[in-house]
C-alpha atoms as a PDB file:
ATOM      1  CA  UNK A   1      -0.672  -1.177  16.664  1.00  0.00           C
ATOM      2  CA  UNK A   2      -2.725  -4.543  16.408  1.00  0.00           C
ATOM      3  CA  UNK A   3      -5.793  -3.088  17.597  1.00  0.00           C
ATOM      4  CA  UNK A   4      -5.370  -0.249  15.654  1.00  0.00           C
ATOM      5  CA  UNK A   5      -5.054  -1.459  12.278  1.00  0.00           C
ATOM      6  CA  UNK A   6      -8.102  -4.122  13.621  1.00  0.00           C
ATOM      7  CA  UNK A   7     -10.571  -0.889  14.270  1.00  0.00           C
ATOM      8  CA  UNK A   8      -9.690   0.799  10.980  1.00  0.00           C
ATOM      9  CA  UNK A   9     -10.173  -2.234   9.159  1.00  0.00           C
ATOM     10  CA  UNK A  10     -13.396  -2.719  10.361  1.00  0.00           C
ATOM     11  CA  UNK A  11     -14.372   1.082   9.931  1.00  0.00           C
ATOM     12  CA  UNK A  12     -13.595   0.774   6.062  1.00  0.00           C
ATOM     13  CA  UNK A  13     -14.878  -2.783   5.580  1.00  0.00           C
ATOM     14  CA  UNK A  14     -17.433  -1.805   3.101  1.00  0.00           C
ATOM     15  CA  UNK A  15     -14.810  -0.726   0.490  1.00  0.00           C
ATOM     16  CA  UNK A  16     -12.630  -4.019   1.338  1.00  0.00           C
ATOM     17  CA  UNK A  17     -16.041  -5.603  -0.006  1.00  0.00           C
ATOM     18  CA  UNK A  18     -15.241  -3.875  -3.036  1.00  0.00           C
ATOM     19  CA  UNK A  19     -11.690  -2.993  -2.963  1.00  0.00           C
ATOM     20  CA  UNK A  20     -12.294  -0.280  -4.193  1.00  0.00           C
ATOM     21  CA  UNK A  21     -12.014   3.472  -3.263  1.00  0.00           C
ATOM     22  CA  UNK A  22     -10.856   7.289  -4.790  1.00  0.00           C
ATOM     23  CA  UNK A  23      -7.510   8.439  -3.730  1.00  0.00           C
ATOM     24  CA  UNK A  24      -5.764  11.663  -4.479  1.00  0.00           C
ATOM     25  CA  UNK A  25      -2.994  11.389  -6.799  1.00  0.00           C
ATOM     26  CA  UNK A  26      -0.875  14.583  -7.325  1.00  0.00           C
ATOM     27  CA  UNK A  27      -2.544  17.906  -6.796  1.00  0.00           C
ATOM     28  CA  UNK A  28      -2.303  21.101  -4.722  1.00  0.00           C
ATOM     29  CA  UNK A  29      -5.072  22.134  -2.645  1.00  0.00           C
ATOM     30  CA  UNK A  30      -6.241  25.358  -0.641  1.00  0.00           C
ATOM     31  CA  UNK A  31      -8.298  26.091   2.020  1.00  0.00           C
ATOM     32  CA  UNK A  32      -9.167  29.699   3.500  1.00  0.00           C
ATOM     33  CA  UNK A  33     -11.020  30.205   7.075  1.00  0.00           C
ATOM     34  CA  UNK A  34     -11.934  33.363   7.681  1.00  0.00           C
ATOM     35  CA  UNK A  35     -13.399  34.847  10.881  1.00  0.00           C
ATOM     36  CA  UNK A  36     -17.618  35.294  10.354  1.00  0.00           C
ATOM     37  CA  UNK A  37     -17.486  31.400   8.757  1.00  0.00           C
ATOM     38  CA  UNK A  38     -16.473  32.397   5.434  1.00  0.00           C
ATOM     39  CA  UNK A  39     -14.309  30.249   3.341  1.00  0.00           C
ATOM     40  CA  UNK A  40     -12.654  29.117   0.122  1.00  0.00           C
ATOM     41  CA  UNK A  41     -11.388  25.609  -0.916  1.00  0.00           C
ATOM     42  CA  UNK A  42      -9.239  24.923  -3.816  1.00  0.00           C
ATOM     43  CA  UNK A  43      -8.259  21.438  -5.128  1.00  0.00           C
ATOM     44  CA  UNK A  44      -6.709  20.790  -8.485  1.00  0.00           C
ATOM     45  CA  UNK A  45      -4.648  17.693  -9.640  1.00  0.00           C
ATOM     46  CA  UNK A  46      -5.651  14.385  -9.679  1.00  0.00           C
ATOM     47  CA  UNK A  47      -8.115  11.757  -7.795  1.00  0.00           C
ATOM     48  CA  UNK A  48      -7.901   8.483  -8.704  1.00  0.00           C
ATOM     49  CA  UNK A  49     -10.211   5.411  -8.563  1.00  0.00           C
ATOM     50  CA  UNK A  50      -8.031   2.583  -6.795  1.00  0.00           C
ATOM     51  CA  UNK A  51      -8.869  -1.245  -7.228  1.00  0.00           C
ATOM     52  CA  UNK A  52      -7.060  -3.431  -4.353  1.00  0.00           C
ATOM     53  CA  UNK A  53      -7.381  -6.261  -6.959  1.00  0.00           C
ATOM     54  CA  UNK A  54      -7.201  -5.151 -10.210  1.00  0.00           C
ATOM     55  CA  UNK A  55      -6.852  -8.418 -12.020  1.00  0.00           C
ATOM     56  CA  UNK A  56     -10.299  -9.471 -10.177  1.00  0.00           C
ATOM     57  CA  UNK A  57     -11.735  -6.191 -12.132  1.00  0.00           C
ATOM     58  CA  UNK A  58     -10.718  -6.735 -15.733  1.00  0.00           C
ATOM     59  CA  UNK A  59     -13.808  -7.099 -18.107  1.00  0.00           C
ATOM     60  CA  UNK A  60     -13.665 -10.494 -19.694  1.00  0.00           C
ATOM     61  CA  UNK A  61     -13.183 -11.052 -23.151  1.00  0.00           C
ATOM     62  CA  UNK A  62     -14.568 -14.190 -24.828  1.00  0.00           C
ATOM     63  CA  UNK A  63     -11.649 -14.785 -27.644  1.00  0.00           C
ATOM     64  CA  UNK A  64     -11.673 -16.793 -30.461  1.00  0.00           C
ATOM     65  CA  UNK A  65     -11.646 -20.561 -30.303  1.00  0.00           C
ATOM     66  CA  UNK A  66      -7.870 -21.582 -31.052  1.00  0.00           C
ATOM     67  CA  UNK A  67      -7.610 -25.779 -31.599  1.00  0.00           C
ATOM     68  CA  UNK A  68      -3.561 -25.239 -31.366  1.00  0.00           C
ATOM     69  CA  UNK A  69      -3.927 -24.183 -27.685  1.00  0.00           C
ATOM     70  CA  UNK A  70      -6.260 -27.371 -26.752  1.00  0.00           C
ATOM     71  CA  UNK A  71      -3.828 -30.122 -25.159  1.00  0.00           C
ATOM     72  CA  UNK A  72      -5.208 -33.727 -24.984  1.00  0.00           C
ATOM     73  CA  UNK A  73      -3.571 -37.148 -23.451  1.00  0.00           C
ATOM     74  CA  UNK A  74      -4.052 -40.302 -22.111  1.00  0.00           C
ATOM     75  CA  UNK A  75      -3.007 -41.471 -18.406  1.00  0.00           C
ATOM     76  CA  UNK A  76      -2.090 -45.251 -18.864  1.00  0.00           C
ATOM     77  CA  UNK A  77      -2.139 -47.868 -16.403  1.00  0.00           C
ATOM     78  CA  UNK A  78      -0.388 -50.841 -16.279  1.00  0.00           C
ATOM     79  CA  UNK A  79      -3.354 -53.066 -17.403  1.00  0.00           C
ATOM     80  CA  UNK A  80      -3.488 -50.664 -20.231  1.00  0.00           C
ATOM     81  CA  UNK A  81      -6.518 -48.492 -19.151  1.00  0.00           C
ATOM     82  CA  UNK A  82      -6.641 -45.292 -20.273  1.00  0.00           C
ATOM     83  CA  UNK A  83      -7.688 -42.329 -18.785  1.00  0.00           C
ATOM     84  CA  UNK A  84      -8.369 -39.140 -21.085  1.00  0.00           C
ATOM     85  CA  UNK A  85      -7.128 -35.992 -20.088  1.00  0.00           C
ATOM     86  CA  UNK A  86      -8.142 -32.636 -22.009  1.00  0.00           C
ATOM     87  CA  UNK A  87      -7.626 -28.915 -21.316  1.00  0.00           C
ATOM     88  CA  UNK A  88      -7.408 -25.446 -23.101  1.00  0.00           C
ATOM     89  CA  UNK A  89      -4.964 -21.857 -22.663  1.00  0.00           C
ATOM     90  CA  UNK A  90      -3.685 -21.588 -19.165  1.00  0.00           C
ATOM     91  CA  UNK A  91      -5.964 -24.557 -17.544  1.00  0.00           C
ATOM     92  CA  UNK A  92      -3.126 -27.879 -17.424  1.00  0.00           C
ATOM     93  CA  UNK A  93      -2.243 -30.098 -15.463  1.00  0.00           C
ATOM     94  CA  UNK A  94       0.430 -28.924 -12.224  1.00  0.00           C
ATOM     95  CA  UNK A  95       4.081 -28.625 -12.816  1.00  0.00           C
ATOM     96  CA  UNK A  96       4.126 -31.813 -10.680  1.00  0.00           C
ATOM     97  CA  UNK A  97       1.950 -33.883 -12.243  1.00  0.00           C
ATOM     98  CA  UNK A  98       3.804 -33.334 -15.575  1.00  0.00           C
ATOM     99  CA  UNK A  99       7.227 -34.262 -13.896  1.00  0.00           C
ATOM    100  CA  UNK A 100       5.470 -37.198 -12.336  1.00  0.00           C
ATOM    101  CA  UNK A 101       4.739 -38.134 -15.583  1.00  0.00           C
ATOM    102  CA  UNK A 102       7.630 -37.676 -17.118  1.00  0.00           C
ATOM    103  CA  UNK A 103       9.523 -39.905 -14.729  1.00  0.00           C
ATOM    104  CA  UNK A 104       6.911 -42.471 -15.403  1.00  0.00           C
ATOM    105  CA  UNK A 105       7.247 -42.683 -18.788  1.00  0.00           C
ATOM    106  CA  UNK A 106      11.692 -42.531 -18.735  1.00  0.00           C
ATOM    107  CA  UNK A 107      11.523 -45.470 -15.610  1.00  0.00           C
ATOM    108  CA  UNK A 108       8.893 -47.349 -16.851  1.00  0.00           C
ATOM    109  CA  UNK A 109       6.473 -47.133 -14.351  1.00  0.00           C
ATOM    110  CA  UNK A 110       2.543 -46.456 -14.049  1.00  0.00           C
ATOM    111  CA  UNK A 111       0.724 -44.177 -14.929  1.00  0.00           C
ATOM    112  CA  UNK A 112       2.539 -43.240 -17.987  1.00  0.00           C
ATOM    113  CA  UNK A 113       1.160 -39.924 -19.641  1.00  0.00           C
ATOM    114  CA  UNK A 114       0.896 -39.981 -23.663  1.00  0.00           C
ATOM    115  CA  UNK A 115       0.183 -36.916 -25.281  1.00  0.00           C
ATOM    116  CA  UNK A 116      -2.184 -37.194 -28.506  1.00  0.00           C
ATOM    117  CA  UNK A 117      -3.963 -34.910 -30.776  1.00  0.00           C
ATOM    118  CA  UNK A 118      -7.514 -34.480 -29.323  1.00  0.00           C
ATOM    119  CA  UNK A 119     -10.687 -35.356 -31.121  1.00  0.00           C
ATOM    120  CA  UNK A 120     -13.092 -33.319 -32.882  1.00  0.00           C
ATOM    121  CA  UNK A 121     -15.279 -34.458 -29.594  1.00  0.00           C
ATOM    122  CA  UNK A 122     -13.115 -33.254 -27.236  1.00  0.00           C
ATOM    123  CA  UNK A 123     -12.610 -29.995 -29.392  1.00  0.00           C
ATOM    124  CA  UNK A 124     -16.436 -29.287 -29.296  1.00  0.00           C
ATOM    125  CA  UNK A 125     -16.057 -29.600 -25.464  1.00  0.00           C
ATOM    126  CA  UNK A 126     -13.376 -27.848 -25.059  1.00  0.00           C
ATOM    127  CA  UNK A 127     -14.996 -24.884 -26.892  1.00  0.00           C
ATOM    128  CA  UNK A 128     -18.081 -25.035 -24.481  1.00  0.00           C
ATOM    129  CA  UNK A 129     -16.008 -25.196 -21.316  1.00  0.00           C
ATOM    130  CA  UNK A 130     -14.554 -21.864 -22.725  1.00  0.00           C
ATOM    131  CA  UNK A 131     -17.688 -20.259 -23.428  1.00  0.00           C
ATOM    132  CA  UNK A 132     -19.083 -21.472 -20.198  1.00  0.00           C
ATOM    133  CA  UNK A 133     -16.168 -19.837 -18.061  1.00  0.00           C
ATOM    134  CA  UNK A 134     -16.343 -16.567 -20.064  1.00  0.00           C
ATOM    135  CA  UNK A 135     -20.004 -16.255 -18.928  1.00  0.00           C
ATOM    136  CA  UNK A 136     -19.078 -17.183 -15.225  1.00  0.00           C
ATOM    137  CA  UNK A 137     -16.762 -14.130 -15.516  1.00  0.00           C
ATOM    138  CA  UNK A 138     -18.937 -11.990 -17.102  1.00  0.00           C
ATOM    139  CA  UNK A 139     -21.609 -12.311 -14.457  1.00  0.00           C
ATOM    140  CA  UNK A 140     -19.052 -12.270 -11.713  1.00  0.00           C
ATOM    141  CA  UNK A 141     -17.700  -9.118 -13.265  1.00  0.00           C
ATOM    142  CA  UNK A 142     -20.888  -7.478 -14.160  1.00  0.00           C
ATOM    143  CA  UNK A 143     -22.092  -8.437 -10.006  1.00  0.00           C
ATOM    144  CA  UNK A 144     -18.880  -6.561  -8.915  1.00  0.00           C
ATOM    145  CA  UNK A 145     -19.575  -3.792 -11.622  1.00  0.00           C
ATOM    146  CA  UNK A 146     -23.196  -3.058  -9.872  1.00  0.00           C
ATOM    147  CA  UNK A 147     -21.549  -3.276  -6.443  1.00  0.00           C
ATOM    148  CA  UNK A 148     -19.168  -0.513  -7.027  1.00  0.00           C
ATOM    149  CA  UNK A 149     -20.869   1.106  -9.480  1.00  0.00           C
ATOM    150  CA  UNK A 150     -23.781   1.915  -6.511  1.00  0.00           C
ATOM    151  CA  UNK A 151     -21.348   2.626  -3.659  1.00  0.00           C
ATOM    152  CA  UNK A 152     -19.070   5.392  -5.579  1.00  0.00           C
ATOM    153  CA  UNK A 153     -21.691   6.375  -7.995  1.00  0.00           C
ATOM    154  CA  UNK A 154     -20.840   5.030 -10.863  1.00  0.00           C
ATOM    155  CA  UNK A 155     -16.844   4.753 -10.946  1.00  0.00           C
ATOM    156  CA  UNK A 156     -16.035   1.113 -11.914  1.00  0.00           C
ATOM    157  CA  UNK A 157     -12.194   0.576 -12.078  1.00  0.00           C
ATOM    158  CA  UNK A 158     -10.996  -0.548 -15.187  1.00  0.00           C
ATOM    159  CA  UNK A 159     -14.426   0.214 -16.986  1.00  0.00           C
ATOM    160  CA  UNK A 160     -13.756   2.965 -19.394  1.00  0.00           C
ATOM    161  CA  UNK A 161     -16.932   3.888 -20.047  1.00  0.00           C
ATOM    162  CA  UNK A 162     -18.427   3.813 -16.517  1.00  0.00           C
ATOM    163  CA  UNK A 163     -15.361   6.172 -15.841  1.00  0.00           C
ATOM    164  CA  UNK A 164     -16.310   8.844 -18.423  1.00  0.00           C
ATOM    165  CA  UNK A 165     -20.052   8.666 -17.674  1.00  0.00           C
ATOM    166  CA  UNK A 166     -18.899   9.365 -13.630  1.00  0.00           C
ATOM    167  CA  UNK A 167     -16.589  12.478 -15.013  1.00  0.00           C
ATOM    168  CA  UNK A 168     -19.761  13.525 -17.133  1.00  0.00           C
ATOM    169  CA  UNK A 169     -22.028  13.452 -13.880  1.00  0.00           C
ATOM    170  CA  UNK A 170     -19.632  15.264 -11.640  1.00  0.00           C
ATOM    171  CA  UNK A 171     -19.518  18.370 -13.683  1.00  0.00           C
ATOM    172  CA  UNK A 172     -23.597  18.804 -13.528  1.00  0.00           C
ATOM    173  CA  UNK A 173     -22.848  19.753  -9.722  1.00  0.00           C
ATOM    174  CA  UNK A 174     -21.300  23.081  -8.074  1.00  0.00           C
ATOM    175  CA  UNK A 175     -17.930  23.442  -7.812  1.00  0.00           C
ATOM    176  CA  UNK A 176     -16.606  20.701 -10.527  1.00  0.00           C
ATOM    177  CA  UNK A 177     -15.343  23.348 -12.610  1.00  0.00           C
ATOM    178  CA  UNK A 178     -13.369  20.427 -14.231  1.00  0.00           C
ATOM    179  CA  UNK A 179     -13.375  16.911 -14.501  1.00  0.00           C
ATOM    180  CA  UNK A 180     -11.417  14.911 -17.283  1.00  0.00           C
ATOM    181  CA  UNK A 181     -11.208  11.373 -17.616  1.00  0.00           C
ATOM    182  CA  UNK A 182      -7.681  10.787 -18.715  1.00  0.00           C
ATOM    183  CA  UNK A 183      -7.038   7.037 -18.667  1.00  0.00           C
ATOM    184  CA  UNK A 184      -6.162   3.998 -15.938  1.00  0.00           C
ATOM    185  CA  UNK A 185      -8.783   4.724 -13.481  1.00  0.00           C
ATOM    186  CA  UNK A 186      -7.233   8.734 -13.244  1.00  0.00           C
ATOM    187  CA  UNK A 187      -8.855  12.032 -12.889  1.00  0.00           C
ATOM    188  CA  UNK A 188      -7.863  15.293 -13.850  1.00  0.00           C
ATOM    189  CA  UNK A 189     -10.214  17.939 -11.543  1.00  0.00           C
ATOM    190  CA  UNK A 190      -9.991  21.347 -10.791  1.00  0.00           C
ATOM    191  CA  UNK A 191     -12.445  21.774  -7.676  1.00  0.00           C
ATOM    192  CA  UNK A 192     -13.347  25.145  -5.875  1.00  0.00           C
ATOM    193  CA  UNK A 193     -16.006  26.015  -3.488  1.00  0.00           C
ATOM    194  CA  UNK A 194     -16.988  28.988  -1.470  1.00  0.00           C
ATOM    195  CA  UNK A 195     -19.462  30.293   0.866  1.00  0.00           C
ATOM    196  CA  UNK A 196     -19.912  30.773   4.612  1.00  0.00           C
ATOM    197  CA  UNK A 197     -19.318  27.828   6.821  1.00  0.00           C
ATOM    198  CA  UNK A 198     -22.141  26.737   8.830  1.00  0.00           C
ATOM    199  CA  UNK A 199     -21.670  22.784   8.920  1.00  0.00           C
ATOM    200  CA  UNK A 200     -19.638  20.031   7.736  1.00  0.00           C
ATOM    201  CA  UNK A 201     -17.809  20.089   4.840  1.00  0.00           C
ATOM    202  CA  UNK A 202     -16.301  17.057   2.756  1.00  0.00           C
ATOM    203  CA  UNK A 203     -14.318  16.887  -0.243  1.00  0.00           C
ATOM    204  CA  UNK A 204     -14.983  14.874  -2.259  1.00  0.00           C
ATOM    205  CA  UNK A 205     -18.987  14.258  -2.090  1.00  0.00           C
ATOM    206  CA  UNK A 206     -20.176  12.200  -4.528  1.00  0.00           C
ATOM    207  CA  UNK A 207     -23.411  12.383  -5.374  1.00  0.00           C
ATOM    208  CA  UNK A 208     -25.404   8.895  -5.257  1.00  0.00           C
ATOM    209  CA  UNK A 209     -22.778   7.515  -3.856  1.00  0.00           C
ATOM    210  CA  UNK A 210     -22.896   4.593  -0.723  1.00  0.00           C
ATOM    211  CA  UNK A 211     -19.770   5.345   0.518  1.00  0.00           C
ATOM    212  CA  UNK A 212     -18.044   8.301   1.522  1.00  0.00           C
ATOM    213  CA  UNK A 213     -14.500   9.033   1.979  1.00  0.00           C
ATOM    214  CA  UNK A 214     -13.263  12.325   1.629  1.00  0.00           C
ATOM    215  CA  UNK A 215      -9.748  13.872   1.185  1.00  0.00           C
ATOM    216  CA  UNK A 216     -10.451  16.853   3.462  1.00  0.00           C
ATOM    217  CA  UNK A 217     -13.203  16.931   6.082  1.00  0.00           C
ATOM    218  CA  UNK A 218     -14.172  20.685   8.280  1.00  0.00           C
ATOM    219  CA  UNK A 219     -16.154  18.953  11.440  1.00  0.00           C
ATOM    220  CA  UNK A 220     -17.233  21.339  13.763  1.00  0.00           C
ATOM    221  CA  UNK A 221     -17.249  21.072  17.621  1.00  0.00           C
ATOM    222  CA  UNK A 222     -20.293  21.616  19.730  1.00  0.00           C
ATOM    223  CA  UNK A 223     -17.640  24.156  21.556  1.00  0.00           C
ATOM    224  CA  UNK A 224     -17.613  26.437  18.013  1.00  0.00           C
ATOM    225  CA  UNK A 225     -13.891  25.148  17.329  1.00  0.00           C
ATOM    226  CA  UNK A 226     -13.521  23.754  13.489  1.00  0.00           C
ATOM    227  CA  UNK A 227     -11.748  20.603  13.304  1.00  0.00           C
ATOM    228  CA  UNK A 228      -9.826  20.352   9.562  1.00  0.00           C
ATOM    229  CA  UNK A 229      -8.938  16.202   9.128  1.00  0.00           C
ATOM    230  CA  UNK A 230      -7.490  15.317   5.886  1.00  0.00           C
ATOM    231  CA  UNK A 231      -8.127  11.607   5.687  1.00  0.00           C
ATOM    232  CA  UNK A 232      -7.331  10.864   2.101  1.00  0.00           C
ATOM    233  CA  UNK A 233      -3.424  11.981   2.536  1.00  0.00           C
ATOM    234  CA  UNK A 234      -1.859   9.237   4.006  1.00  0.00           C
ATOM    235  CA  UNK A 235      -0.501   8.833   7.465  1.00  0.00           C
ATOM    236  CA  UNK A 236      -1.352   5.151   9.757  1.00  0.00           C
ATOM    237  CA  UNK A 237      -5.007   6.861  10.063  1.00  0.00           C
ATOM    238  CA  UNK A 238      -5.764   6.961   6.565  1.00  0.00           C
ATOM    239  CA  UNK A 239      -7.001   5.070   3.846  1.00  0.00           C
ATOM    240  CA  UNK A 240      -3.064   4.195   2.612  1.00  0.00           C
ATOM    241  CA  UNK A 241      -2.042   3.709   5.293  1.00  0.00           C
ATOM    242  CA  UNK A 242      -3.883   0.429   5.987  1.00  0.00           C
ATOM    243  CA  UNK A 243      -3.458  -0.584   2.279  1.00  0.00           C
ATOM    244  CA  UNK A 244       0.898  -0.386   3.214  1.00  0.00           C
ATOM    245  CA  UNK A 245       0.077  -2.243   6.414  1.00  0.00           C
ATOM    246  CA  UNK A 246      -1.433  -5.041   4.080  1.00  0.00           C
ATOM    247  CA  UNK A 247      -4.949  -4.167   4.727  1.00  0.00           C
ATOM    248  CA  UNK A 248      -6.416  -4.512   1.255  1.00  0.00           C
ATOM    249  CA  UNK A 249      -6.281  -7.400  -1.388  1.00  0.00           C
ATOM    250  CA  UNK A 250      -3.217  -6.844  -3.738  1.00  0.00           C
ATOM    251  CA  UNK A 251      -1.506  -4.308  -1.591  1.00  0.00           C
ATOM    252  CA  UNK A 252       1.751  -6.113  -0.513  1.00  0.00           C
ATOM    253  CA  UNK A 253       2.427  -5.822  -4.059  1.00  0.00           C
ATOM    254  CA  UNK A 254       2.859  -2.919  -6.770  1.00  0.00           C
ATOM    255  CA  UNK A 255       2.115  -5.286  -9.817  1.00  0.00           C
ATOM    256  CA  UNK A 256      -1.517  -5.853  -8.388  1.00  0.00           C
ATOM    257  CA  UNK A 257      -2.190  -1.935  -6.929  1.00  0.00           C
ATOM    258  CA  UNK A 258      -1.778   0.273 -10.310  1.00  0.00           C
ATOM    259  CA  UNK A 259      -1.362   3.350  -7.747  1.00  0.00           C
ATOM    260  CA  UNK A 260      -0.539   6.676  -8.648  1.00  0.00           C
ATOM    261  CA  UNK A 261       1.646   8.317  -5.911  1.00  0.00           C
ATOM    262  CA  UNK A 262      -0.395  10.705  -3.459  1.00  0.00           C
ATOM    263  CA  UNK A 263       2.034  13.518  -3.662  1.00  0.00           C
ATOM    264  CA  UNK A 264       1.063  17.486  -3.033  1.00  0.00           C
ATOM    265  CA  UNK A 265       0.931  20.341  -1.365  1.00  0.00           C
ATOM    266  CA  UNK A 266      -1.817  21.697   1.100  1.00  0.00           C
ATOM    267  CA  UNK A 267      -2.261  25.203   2.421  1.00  0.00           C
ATOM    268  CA  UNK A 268      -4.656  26.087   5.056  1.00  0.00           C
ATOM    269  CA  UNK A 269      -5.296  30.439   5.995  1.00  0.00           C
ATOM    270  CA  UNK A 270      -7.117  31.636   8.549  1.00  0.00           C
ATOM    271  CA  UNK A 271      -7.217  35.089  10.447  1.00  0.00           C
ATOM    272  CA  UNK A 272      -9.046  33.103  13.320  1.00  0.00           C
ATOM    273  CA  UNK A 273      -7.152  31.233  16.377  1.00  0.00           C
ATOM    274  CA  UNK A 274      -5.056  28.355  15.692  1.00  0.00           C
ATOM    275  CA  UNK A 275      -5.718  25.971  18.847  1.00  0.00           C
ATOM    276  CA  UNK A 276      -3.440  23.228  17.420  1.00  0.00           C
ATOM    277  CA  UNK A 277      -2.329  21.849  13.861  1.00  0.00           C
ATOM    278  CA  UNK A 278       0.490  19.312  13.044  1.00  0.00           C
ATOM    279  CA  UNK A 279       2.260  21.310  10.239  1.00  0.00           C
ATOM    280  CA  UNK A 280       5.936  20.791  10.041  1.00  0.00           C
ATOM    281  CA  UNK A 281       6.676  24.201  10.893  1.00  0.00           C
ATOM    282  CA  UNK A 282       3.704  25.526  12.548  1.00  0.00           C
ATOM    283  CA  UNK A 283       2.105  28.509  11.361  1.00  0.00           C
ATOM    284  CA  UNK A 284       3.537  31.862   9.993  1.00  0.00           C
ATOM    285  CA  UNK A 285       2.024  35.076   9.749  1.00  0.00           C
ATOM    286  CA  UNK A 286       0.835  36.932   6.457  1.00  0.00           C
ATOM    287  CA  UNK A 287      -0.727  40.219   7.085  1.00  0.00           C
ATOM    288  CA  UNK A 288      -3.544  39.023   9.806  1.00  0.00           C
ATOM    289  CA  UNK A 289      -3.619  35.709   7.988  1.00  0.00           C
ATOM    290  CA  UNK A 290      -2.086  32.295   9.553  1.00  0.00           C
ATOM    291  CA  UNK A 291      -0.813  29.963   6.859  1.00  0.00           C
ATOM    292  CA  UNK A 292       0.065  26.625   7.481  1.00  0.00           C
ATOM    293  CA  UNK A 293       1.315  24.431   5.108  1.00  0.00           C
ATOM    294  CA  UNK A 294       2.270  20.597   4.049  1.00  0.00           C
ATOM    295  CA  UNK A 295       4.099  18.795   1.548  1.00  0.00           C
ATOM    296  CA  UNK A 296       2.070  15.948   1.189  1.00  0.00           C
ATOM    297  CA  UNK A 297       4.557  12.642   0.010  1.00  0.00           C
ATOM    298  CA  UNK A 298       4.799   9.436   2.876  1.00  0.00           C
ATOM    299  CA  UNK A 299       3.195  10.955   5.460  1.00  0.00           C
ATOM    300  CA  UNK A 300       3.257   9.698   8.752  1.00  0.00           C
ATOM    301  CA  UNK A 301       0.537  11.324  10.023  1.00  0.00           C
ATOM    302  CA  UNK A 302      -2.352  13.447   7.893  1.00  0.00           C
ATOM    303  CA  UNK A 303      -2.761  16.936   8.233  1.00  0.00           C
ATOM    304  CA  UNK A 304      -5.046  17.961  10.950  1.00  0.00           C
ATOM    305  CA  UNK A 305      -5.544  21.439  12.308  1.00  0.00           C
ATOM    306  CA  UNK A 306      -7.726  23.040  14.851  1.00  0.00           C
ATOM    307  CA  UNK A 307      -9.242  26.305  14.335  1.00  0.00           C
ATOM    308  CA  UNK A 308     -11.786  29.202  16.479  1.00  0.00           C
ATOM    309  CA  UNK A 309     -13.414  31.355  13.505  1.00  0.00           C
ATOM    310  CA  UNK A 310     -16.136  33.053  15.995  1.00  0.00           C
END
């Protein structure tokens, strides 16, 4: 299992650079192989852009100046040196170097801590150590913004308006019949393509995009055999699964991977031969039609089917 979860994380390490990928979300999707190389895919639901860190994706936000939240002391020594000691918001000192200093000053003992109010100097400072950070972040964030936004084509987690400008783009191409940004890095699509098979076939493809990773995948053999893979649904093999087996920042925990749950239903057709496919319950027969089906929720294992169309 060690190596395993070694080779896929080295096969995805470009989005760990990132952390950042799509996932489905809940949707129901179709796909019809028909002898000749004809077919017809279906997807409609949602895909979702997933940020293994979201807190290391939220744009900053340079706030107003607020003297109440600046905290100033003095550390004093025994020969009655003083050391200054200044900071702003969240930045303090540890938990243990107040109780240090609170001992000091009940026992007696040096350094005592003395809080005081802080000077208009250490104000001004203050203030410029604040807008100093906020620009830190802001090129930080704007440096992961370009990353992303050139390996999945413009989706940026957590950026609103990168988010609608991607939905915008995707409906220029074939087959995005519709694409709605709806809010916390989700997608409402409705997908369908058809045509007659002659090569391999991903959804999704984004356009302009670095980095590929499709839901559903048709690879053909050399032998004339279709191979359908379904990547995106889950199972050890896929993308979630390495983010459950604590391959991606923030994914031992729900608080830091906002993930909607990849829940559906997929239905593959064909009137060709079914070599070999993992369904639950095989195939049954409609007419001259082989249907296969999965209820995509915790998979174990991702759909895969093998099919001879000529």
């Amino acid at each position: 299992m060690n190596r395993i979860v070694k080779l896929l994380a080295a096969l995805v390490a470009p989005l760990v650079l990132t952390g950042c990928f799509l996932l489905p979300g809940k949707f129901d999707a179709t796909l019809k192989l028909l002898k000749g190389g004809q077919y017809e895919f279906a997807y409609v639901g949602e895909m979702q852009v997933f940020a293994g860190d979201e807190k290391d994706m939220k744009q900053p936000v340079l706030k107003p100046f607020d003297p109440q939240k600046a905290k100033c002391s003095d550390w004093v020594e025994a020969d009655g040196s003083r050391s200054p000691s200044s900071y702003y918001d969240s930045f303090s000192d540890s938990e243990e170097a107040v109780a240090d200093a609170e001992e000091a000053t009940e026992t007696g003992s040096y350094p005592k801590r003395e809080t005081r109010s802080c000077t208009d100097a250490e104000l001004a400072e203050l203030e410029e150590q604040e807008k100093a950070l906020y620009e830190r972040r802001k090129t930080d964030y704007e440096q992961r913004s370009n990353m992303m936004g050139a390996m999945f084509g413009g989706a940026v987690p957590g950026n609103d308006k990168a988010l609608e400008k991607f939905a915008t783009t995707l409906r220029k191409y074939d087959g995005w019949e519709k694409v709605d940004y709806v809010g916390d890095n989700v997608f409402n699509i409705e997908y369908r393509a058809s045509g007659n098979f002659d090569r391999y076939f991903g959804f999704p493809i984004i356009n302009d995009s670095a980095t590929q990773y499709p839901f559903f995948q048709i690879v053909p053999r050399k032998s004339g055999e279709l191979e359908l893979q379904a990547p995106g649904l889950g199972g050890q093999g896929g993308i979630m699964g390495m983010a459950m087996l604590g391959g991606f920042p923030g994914a031992g925990s729900s608080k830091e991977v906002p993930i909607k749950p990849i829940e559906g239903s997929f239905t593959l057709e064909t009137n060709g031969e079914v070599l070999g496919n993992n369904s639950p319950d095989g195939y049954t027969a409609d007419g001259d039609l082989k249907v296969m089906r999965w209820d995509v929720k915790n998979l174990s294992e991702s759909p895969r089917a093998l099919v001879k169309i000529n």
